[in-house]
N, C-alpha and C. Protein backbone atom coordinates (compact mmCIF):
# COMPACT_ATOMS: atom_id res chain seq x y z
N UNK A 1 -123.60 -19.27 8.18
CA UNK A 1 -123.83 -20.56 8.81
C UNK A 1 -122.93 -21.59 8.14
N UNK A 2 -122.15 -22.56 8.93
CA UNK A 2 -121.57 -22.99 8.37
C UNK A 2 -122.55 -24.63 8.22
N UNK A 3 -122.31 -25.19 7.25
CA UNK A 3 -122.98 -26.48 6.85
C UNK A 3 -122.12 -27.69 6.79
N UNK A 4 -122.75 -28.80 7.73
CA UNK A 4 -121.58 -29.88 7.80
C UNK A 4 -122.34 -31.21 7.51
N UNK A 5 -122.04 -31.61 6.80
CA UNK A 5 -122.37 -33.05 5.79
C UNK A 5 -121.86 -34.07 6.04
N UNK A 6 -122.30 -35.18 6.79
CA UNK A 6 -121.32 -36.21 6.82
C UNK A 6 -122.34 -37.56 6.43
N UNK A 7 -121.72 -38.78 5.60
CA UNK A 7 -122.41 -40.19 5.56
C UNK A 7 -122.53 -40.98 7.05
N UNK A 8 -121.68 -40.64 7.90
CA UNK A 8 -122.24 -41.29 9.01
C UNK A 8 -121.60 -40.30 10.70
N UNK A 9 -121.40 -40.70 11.87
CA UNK A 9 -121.25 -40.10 12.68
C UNK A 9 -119.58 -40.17 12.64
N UNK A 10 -118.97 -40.81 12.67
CA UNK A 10 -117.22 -40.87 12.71
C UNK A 10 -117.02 -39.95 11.56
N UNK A 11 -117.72 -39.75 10.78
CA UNK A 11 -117.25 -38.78 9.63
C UNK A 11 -117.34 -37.75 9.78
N UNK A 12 -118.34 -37.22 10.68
CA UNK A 12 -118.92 -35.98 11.17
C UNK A 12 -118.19 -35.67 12.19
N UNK A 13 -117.13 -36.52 13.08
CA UNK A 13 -116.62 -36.59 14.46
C UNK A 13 -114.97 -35.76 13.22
N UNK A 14 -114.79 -36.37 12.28
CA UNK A 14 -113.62 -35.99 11.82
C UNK A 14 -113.66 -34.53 11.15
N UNK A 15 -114.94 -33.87 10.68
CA UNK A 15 -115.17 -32.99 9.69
C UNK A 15 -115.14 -31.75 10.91
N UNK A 16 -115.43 -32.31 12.40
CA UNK A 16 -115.64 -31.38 13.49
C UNK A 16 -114.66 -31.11 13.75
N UNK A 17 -113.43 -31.20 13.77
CA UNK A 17 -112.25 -30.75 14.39
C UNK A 17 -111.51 -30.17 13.07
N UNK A 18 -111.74 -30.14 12.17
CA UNK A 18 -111.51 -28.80 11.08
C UNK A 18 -112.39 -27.51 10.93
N UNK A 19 -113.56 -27.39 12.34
CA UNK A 19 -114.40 -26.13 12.41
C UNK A 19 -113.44 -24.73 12.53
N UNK A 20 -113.85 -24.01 12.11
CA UNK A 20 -113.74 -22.75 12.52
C UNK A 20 -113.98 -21.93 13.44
N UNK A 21 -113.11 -21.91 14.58
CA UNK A 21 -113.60 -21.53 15.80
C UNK A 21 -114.56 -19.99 15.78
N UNK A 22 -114.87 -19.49 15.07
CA UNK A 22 -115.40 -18.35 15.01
C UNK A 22 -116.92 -18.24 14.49
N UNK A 23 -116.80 -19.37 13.72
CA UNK A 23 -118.45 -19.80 13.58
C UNK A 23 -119.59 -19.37 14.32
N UNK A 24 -120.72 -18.78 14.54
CA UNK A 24 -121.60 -18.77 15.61
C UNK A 24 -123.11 -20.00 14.89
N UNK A 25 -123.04 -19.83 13.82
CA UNK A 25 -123.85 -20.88 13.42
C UNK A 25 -123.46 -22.35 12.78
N UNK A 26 -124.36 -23.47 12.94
CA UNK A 26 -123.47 -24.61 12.58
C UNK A 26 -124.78 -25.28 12.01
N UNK A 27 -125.06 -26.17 10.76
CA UNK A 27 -125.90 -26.80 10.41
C UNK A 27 -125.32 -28.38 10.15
N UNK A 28 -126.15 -29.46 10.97
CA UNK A 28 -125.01 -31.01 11.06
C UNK A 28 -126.79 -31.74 10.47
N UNK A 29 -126.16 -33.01 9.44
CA UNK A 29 -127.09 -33.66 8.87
C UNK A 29 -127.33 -35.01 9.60
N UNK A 30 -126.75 -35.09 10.74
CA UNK A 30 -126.63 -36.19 12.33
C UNK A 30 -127.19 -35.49 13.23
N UNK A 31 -128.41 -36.38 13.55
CA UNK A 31 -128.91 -36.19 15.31
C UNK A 31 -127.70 -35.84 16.59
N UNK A 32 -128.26 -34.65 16.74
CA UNK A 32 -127.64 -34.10 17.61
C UNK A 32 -126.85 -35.00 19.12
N UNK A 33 -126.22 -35.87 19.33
CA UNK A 33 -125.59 -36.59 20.32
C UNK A 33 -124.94 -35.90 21.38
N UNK A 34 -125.05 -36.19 22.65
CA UNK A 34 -123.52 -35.70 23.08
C UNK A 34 -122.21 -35.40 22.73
N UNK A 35 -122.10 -36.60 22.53
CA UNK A 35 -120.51 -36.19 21.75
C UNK A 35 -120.37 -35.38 20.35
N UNK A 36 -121.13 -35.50 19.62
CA UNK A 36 -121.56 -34.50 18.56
C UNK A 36 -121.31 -33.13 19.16
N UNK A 37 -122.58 -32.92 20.07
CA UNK A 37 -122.02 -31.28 20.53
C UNK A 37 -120.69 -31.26 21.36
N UNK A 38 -120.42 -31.84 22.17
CA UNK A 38 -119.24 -31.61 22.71
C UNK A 38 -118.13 -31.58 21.57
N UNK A 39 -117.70 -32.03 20.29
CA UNK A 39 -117.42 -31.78 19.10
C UNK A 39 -117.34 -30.69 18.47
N UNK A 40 -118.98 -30.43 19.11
CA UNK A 40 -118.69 -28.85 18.25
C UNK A 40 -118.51 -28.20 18.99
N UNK A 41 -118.42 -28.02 20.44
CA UNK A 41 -117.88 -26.71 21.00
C UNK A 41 -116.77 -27.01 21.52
N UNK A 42 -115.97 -28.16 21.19
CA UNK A 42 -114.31 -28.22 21.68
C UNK A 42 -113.80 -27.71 20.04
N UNK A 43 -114.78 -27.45 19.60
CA UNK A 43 -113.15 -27.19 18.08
C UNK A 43 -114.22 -25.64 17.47
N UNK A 44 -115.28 -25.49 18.23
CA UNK A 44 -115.70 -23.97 17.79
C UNK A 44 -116.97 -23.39 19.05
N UNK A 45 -116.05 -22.66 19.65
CA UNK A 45 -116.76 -22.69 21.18
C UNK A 45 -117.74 -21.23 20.80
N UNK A 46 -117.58 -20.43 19.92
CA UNK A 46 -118.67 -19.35 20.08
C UNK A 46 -120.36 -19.82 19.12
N UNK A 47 -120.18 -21.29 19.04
CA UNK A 47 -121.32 -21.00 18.43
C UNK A 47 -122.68 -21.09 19.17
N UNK A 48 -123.70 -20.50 18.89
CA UNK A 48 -124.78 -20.02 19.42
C UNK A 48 -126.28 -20.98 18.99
N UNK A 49 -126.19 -21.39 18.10
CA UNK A 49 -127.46 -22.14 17.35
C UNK A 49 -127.37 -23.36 16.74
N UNK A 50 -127.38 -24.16 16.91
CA UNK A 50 -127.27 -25.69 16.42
C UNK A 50 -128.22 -25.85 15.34
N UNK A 51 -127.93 -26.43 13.87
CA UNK A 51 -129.40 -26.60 13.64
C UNK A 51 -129.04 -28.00 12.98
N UNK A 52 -130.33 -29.03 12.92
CA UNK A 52 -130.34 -30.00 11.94
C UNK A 52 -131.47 -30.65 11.58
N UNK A 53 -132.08 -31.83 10.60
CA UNK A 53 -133.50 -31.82 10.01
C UNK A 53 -134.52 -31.83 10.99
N UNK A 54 -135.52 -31.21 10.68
CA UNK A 54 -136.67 -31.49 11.75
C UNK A 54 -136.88 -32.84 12.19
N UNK A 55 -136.80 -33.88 11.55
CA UNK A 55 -136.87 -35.38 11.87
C UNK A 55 -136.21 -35.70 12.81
N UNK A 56 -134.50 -35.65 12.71
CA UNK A 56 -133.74 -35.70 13.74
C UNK A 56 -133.68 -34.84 15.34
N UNK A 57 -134.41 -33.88 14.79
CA UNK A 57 -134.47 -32.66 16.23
C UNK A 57 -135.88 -33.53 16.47
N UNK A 58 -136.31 -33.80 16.17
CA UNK A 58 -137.25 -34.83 17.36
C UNK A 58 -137.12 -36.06 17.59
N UNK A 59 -135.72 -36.36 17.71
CA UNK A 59 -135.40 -37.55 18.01
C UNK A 59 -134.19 -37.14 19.20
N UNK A 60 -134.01 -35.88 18.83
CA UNK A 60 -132.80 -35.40 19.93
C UNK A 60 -133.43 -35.81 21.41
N UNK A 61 -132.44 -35.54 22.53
CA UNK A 61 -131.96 -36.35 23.55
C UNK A 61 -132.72 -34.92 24.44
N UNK A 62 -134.19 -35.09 25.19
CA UNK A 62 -134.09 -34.11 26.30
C UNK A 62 -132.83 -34.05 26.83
N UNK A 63 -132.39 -34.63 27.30
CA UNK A 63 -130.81 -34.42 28.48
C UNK A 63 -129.56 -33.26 27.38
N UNK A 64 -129.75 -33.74 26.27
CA UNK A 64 -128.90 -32.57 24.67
C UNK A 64 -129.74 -31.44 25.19
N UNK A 65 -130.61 -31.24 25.10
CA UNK A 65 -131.81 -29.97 24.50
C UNK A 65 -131.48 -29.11 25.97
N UNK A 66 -131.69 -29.75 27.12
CA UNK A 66 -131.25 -29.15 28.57
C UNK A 66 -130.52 -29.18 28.58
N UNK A 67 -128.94 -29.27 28.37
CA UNK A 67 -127.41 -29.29 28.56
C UNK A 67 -127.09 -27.76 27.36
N UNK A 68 -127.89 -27.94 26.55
CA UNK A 68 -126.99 -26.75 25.50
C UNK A 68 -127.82 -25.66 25.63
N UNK A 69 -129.57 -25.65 26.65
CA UNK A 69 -129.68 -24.63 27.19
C UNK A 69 -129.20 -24.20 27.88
N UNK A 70 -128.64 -24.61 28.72
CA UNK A 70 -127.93 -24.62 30.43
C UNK A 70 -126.63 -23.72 29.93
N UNK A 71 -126.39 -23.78 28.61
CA UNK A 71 -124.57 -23.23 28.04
C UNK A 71 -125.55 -22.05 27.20
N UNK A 72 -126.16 -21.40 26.95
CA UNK A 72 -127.25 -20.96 25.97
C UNK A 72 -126.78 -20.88 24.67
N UNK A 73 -127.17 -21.86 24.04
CA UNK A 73 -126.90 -22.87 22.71
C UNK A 73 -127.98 -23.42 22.74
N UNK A 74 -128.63 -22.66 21.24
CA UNK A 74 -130.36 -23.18 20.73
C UNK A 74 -129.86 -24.15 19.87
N UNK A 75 -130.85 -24.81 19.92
CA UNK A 75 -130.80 -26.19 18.87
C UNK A 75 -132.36 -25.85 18.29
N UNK A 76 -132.52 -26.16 16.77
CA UNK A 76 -133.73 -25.53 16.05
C UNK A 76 -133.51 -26.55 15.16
N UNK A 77 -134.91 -26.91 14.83
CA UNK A 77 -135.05 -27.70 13.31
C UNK A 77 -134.85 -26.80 11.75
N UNK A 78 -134.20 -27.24 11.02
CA UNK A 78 -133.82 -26.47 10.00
C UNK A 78 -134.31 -27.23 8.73
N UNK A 79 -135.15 -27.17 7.60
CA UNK A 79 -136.14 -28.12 6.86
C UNK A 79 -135.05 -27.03 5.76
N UNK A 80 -134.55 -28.11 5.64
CA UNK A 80 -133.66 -27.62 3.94
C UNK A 80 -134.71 -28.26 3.05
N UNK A 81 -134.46 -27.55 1.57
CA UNK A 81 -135.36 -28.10 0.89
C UNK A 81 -135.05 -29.11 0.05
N UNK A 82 -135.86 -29.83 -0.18
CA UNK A 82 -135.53 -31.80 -0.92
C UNK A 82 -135.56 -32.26 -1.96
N UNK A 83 -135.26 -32.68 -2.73
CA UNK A 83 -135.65 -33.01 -3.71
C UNK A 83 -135.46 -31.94 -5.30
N UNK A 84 -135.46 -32.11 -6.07
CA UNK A 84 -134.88 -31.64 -7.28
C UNK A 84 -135.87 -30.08 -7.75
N UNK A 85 -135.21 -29.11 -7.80
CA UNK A 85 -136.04 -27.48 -7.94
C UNK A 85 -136.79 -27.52 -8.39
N UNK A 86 -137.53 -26.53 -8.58
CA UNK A 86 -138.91 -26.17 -9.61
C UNK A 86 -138.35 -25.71 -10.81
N UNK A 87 -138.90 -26.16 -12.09
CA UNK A 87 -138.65 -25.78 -13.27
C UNK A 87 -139.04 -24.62 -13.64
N UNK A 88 -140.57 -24.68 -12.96
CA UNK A 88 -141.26 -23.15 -13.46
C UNK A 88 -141.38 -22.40 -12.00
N UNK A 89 -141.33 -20.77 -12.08
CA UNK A 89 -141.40 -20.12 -11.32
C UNK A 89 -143.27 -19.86 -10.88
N UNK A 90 -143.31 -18.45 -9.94
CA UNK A 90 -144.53 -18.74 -9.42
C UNK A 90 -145.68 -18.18 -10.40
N UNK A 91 -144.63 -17.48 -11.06
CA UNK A 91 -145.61 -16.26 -12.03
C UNK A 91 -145.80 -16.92 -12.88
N UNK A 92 -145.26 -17.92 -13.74
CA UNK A 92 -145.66 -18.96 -14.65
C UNK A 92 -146.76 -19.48 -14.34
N UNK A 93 -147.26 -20.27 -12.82
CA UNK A 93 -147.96 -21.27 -12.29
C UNK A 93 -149.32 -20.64 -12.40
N UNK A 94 -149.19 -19.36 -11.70
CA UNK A 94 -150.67 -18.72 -11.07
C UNK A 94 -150.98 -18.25 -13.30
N UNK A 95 -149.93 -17.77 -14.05
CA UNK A 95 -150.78 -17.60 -15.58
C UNK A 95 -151.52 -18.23 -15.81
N UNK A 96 -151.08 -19.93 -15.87
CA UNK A 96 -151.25 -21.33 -16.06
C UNK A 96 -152.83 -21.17 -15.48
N UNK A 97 -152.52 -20.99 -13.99
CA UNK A 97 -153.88 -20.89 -13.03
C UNK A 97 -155.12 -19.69 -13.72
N UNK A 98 -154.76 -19.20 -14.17
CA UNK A 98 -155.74 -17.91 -14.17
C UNK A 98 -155.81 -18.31 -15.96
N UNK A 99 -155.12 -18.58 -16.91
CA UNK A 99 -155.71 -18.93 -18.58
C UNK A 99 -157.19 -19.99 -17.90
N UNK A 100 -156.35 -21.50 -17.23
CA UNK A 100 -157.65 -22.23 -16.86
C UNK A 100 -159.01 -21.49 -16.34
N UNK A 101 -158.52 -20.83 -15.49
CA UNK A 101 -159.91 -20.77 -14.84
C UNK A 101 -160.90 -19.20 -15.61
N UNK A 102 -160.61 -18.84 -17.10
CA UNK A 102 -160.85 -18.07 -17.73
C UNK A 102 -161.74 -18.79 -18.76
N UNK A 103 -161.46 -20.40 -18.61
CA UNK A 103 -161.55 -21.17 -19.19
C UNK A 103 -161.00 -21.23 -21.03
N UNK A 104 -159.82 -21.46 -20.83
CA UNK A 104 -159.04 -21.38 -22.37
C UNK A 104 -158.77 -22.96 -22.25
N UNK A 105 -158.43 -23.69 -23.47
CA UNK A 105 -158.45 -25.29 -23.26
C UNK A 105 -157.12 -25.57 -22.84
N UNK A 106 -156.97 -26.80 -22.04
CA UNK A 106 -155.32 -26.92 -21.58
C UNK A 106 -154.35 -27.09 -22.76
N UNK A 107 -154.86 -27.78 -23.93
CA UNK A 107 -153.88 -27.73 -24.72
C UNK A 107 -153.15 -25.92 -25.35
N UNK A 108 -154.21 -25.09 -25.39
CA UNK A 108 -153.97 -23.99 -25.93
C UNK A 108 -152.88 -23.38 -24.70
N UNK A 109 -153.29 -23.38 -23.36
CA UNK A 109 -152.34 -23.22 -22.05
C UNK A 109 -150.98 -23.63 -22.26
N UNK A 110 -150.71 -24.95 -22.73
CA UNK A 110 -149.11 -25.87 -23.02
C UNK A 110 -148.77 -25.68 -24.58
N UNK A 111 -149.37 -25.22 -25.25
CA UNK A 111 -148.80 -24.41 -26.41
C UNK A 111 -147.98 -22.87 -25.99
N UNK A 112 -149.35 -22.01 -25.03
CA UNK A 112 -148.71 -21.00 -25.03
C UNK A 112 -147.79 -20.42 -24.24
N UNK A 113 -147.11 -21.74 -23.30
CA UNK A 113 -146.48 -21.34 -22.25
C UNK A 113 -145.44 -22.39 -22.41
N UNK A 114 -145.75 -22.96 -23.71
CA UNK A 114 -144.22 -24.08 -24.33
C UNK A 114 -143.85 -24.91 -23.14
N UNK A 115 -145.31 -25.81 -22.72
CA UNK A 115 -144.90 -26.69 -21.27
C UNK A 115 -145.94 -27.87 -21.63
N UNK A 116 -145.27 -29.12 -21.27
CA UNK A 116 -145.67 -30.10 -21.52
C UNK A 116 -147.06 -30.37 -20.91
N UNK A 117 -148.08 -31.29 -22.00
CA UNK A 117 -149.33 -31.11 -21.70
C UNK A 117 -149.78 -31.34 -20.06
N UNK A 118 -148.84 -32.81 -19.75
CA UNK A 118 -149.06 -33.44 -18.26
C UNK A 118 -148.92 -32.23 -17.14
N UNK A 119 -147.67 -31.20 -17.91
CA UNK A 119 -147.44 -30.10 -16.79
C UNK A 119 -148.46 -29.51 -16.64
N UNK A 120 -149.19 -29.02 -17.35
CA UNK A 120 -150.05 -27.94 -16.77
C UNK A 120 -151.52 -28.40 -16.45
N UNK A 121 -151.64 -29.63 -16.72
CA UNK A 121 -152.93 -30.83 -16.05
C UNK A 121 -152.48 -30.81 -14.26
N UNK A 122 -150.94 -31.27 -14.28
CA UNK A 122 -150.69 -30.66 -12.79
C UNK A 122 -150.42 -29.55 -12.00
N UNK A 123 -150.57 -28.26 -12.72
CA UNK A 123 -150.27 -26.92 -12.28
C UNK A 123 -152.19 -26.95 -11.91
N UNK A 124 -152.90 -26.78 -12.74
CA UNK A 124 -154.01 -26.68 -12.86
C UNK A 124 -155.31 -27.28 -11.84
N UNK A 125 -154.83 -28.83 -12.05
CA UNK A 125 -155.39 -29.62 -10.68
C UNK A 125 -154.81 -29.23 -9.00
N UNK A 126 -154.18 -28.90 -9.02
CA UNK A 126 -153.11 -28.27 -8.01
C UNK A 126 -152.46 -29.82 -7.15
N UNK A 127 -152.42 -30.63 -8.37
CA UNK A 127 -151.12 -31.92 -7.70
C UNK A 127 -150.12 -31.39 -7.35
């Protein structure tokens, strides 16, 4: 899939005509427009699946959504994920989960898993 990033729509209009015509997937961080897709299938005509944030795909254009069925070209919400990773993995979380509910004290929990006290008050509460 190829991924296309732009700060506004003219930027995205310029980043489109350096596509790769061979592409079949395309991910754009701009509400899907007319001219947007016509963009993308004058500079990469085999692609098959449109995707961009769920927010914006419900703001897309019935008349878009029926035009790139009509060519069969799906357009799908694609929920990239936001915001800065997880520090701890899952097998860390559910330990965390299962010392508490064995009932061991939280401080003994953030000693033995070398994680700050607040962390595992919020692993625990399930904030």
């Amino acid at each position: 899939m190829e991924v296309v990033k732009a700060k506004n729509k003219s930027e995205l209009m310029d980043i489109l005509l350096e596509l790769d015509s061979e592409i079949n997937e395309i991910y754009i961080n701009k509400r899907p427009s007319a001219d947007i897709v016509v963009g993308i299938l004058n500079n990469a005509p085999k692609v098959k699946t449109i995707y961009c944030p769920p927010s914006l795909f419900d703001q897309t254009s019935q008349k878009v959504v029926d035009a790139l069925e009509n060519v069969e070209i799906k357009l799908k919400p694609f929920d990239v994920n936001r915001g800065r990773p997880k520090k701890y993995g899952e097998t860390l979380i559910n330990s965390i989960k299962a010392d508490a509910e064995a009932g061991k004290p939280i401080k003994t929990i953030a000693a033995k898993y070398d994680i700050p006290l607040r962390t595992a008050y919020f692993y625990i509460n399930g904030s």
